[in-house]
Protein backbone atom coordinates (compact mmCIF):
# COMPACT_ATOMS: atom_id res chain seq x y z
CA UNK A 1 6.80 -9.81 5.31
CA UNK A 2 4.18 -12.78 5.07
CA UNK A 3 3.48 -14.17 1.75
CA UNK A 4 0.15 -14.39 0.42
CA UNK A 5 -2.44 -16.09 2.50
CA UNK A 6 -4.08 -19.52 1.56
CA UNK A 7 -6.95 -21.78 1.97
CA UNK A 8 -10.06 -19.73 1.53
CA UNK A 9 -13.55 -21.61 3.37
CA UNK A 10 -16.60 -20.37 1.98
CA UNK A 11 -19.76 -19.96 4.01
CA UNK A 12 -22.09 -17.99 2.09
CA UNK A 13 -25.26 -15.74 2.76
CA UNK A 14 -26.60 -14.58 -0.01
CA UNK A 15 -29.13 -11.71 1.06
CA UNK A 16 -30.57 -8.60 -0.46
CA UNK A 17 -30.27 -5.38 2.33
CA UNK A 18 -29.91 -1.06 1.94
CA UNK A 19 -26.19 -0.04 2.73
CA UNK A 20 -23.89 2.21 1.67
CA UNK A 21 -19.47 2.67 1.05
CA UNK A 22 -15.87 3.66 1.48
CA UNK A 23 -11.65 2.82 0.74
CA UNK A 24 -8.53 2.33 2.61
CA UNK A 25 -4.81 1.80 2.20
CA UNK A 26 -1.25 1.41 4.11
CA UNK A 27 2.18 0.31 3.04
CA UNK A 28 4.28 -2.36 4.66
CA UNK A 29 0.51 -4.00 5.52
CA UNK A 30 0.04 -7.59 5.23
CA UNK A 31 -2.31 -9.03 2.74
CA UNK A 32 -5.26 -10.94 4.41
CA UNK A 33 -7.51 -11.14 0.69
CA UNK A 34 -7.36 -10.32 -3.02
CA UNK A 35 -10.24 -10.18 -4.64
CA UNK A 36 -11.09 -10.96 -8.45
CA UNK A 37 -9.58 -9.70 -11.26
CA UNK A 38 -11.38 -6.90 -13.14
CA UNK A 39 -11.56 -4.17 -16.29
CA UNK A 40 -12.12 -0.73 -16.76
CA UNK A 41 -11.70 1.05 -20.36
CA UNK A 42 -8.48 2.78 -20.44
CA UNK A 43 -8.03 6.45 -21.98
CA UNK A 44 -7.55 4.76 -25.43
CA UNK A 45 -11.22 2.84 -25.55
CA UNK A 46 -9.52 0.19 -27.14
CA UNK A 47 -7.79 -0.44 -24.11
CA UNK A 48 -8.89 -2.33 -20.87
CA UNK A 49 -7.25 -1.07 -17.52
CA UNK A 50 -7.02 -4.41 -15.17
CA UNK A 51 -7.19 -4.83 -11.40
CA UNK A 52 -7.20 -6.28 -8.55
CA UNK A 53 -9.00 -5.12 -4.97
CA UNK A 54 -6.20 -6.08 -2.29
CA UNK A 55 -7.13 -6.33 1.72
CA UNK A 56 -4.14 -5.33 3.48
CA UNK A 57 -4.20 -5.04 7.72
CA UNK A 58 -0.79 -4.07 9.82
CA UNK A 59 0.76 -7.17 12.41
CA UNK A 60 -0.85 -4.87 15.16
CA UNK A 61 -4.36 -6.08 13.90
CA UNK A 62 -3.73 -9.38 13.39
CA UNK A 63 -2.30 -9.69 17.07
CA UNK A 64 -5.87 -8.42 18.35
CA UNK A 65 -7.89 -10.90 16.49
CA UNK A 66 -8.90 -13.82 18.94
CA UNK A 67 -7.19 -16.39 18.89
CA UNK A 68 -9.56 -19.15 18.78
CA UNK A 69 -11.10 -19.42 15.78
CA UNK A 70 -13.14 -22.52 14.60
CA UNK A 71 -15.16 -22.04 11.32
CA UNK A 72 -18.14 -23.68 12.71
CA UNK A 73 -18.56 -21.15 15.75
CA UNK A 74 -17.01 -17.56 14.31
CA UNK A 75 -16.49 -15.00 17.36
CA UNK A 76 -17.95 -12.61 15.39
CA UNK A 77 -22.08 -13.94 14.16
CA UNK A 78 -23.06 -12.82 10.53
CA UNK A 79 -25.83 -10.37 11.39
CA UNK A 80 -23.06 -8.39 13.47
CA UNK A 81 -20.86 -9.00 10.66
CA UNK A 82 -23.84 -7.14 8.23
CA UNK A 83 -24.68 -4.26 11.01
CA UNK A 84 -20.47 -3.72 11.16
CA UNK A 85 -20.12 -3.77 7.11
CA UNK A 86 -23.34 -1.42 6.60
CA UNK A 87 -22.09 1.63 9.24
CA UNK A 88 -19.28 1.35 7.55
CA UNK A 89 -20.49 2.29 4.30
CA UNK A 90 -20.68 5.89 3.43
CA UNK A 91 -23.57 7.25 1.19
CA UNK A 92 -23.67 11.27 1.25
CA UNK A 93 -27.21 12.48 0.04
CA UNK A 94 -30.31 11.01 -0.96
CA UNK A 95 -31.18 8.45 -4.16
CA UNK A 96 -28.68 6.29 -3.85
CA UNK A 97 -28.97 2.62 -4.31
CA UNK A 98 -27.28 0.07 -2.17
CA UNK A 99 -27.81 -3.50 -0.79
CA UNK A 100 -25.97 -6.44 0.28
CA UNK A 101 -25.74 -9.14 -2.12
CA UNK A 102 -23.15 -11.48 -0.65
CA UNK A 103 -21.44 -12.63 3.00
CA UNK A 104 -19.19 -15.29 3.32
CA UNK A 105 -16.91 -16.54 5.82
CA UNK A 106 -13.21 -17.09 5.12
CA UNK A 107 -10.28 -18.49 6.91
CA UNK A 108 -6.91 -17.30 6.21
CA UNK A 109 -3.49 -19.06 7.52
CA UNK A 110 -0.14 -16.87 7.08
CA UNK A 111 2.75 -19.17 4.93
CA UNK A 112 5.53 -16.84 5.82
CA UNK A 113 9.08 -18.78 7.34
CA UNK A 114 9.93 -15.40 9.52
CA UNK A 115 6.76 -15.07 11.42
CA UNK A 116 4.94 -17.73 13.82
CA UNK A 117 1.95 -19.06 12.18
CA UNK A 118 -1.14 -17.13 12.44
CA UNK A 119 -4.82 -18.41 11.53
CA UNK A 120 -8.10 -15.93 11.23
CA UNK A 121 -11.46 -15.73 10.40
CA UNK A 122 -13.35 -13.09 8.79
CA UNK A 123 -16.16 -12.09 6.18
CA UNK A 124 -16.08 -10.99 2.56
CA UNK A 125 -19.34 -8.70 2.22
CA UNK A 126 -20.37 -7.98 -1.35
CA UNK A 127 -22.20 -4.79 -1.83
CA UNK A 128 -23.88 -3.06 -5.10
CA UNK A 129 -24.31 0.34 -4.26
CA UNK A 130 -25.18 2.83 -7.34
CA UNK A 131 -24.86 -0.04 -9.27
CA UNK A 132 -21.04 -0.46 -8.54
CA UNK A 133 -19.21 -3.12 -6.55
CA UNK A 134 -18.12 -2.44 -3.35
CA UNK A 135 -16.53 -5.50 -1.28
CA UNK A 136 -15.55 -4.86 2.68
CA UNK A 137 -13.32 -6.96 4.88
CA UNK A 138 -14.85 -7.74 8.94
CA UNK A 139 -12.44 -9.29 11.03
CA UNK A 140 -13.70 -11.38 14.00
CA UNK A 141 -12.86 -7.96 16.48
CA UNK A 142 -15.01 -5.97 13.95
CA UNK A 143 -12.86 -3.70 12.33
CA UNK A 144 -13.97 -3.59 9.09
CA UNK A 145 -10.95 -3.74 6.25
CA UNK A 146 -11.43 -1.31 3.54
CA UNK A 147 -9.90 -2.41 -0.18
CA UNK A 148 -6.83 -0.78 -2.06
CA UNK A 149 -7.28 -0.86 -6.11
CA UNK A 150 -4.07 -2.65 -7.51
CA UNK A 151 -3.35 -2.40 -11.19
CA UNK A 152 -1.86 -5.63 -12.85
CA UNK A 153 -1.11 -7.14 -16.19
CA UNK A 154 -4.00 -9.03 -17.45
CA UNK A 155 -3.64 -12.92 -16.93
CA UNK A 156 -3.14 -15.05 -20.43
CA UNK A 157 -6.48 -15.59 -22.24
CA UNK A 158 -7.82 -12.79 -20.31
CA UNK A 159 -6.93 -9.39 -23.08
């Protein structure tokens, strides 16, 4: 199992764009991203629910990404990146309300002792859609990495 990755490199795009959204999920996956920490009122409205999106993929994908990958020259250009994040995104019906409001570029090295070393790229798009956020992973092959809602304990400072 690989321990959490490390070093995120931020690249960012901010644009505005129409898209839509989606989930995912898988045990015994390896985490590539966690995103930020956040609340939701609990059934008691005194309480507030806290989590975490988590980007899991399995070793399978992580073997297909290229394996050449320098920050300043991604295999995989941002406007491909947008195109592969905005199919993915599912809106059924009409009136909805969705745009891009963030792309950035990561890199991600795996710290785990059992494994050889492995080093990828990918994007973190940030969509509102409905006036919810909805975040997507793109790996440099384009598949697109779909977030699993984690509850946790809230962080000190943070009930």
């Amino acid at each position: 199992m690989y321990s959490r990755w490390v070093k995120p490199v931020t690249l960012a795009a901010a644009l505005a764009f129409f898209l839509p959204v989606v989930a995912s999920a898988g045990d015994g996956e390896i985490e590539i991203y966690r995103g930020e920490e956040f609340t939701s009122p609990g059934a008691d409205l005194e309480e507030e629910l806290h989590y975490v999106r988590v980007f899991t993929v399995t070793p399978d994908i992580l073997e297909k990404q290229p394996k050449t990958q320098v920050l300043s020259k991604p295999d995989l250009s941002a406007a491909k990146a947008m195109e592969i994040a905005e199919a993915s995104l599912e809106l059924s019906g009409t009136n909805h309300s969705a745009y891009l409001t963030k792309l950035e570029l990561h890199q991600a090295t795996s710290t785990d002792q059992y494994h050889p070393t492995i080093t990828i790229l990918f994007y973190i798009a940030d969509f509102k859609v409905d006036g919810s956020d909805v975040q997507r992973v793109i790996l440099m092959d384009g598949t697109v990495v779909k977030p699993q809602l984690t509850r946790i304990q809230p962080r000190e400072g943070k009930r």
